[in-house]
C-alpha atoms as a PDB file:
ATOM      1  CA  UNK A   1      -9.086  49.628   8.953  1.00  0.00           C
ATOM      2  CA  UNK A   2      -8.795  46.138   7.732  1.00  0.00           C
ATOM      3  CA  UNK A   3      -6.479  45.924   4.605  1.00  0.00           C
ATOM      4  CA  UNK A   4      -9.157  43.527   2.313  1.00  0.00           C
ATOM      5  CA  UNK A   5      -5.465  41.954   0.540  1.00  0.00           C
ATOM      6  CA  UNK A   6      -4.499  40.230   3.759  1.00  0.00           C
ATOM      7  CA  UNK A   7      -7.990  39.412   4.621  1.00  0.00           C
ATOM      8  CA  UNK A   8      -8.115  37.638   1.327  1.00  0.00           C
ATOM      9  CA  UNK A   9      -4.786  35.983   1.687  1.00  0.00           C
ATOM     10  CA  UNK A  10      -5.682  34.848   4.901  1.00  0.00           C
ATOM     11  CA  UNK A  11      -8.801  33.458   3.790  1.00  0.00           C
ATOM     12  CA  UNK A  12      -7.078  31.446   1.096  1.00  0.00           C
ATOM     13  CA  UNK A  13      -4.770  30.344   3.667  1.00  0.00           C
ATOM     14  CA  UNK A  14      -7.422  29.180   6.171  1.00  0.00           C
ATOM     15  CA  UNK A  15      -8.894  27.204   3.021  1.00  0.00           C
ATOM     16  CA  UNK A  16      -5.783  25.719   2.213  1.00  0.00           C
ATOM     17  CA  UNK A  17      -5.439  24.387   5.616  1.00  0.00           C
ATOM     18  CA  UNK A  18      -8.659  22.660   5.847  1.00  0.00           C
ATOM     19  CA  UNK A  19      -8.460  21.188   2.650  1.00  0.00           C
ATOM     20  CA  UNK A  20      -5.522  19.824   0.665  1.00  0.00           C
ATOM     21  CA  UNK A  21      -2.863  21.137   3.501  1.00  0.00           C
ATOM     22  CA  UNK A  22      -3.768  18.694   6.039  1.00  0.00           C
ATOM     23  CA  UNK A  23      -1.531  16.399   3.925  1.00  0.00           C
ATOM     24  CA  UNK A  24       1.407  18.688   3.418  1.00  0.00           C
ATOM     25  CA  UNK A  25       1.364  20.657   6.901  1.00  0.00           C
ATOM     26  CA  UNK A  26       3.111  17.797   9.279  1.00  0.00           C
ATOM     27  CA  UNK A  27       5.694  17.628   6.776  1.00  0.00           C
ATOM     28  CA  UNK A  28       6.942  21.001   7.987  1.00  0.00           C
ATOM     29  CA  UNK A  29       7.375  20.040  11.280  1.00  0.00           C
ATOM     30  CA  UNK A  30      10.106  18.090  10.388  1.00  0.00           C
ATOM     31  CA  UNK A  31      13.754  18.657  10.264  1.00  0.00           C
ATOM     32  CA  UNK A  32      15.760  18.245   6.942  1.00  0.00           C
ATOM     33  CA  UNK A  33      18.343  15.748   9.077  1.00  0.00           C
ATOM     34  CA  UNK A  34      15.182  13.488   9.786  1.00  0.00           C
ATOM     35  CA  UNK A  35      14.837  13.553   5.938  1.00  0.00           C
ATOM     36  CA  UNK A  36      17.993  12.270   5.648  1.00  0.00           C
ATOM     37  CA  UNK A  37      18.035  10.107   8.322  1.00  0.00           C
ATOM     38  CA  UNK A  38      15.100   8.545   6.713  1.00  0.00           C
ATOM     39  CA  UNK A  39      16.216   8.195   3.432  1.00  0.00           C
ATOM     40  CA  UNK A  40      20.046   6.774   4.449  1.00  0.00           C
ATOM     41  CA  UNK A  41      17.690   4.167   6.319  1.00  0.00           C
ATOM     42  CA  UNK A  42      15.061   3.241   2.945  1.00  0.00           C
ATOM     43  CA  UNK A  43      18.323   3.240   1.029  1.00  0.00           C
ATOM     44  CA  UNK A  44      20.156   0.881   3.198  1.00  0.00           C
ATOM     45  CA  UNK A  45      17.030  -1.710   2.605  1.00  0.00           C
ATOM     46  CA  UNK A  46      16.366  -1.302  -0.863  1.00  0.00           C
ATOM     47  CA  UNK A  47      20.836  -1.827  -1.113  1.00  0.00           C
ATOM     48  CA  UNK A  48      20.214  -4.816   0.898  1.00  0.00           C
ATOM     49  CA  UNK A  49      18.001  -6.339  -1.153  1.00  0.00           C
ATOM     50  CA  UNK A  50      19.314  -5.643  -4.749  1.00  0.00           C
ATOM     51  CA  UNK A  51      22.505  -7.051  -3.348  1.00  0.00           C
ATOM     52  CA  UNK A  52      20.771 -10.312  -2.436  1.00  0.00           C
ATOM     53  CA  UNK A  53      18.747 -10.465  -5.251  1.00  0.00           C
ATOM     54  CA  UNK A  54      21.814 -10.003  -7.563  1.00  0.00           C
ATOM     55  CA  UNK A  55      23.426 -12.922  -5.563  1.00  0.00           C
ATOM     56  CA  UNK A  56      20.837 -15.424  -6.171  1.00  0.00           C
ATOM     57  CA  UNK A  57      20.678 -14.363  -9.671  1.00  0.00           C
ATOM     58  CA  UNK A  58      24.775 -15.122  -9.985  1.00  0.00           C
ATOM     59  CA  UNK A  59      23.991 -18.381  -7.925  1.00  0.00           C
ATOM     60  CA  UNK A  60      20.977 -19.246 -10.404  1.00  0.00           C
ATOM     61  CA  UNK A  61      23.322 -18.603 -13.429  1.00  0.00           C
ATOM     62  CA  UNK A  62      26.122 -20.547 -12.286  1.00  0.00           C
ATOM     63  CA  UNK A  63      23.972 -23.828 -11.085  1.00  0.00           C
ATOM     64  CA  UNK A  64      22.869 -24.444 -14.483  1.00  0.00           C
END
């Protein structure tokens, strides 16, 4: 006998899949150090660049 709570539950699940967990779904498959690893590298850039933009702001100030 089919217990009609899983069925359900499945069903939602199924629905889920198709629908708005196509976009969430290859997330999973990744590994929390490649979230890491991936936000260490973004932060290096965005560092980078607010460290050069604060230089040529000091280097703006300074030449007038």
């Amino acid at each position: 006998m089919l217990n009609e709570e899983k069925v359900r539950v499945m069903t939602k699940l199924a629905i889920y899949e198709q629908g708005e967990g196509k976009k969430y779904l290859p997330v999973s498959k990744y590994y929390r150090s490649d979230y890491i690893g991936l936000a260490m590298i973004k932060n290096f850039f965005l560092v980078s660049i607010a460290y050069v933009v604060l230089i040529a702001l000091i280097a703006l100030y300074y030449l007038n």
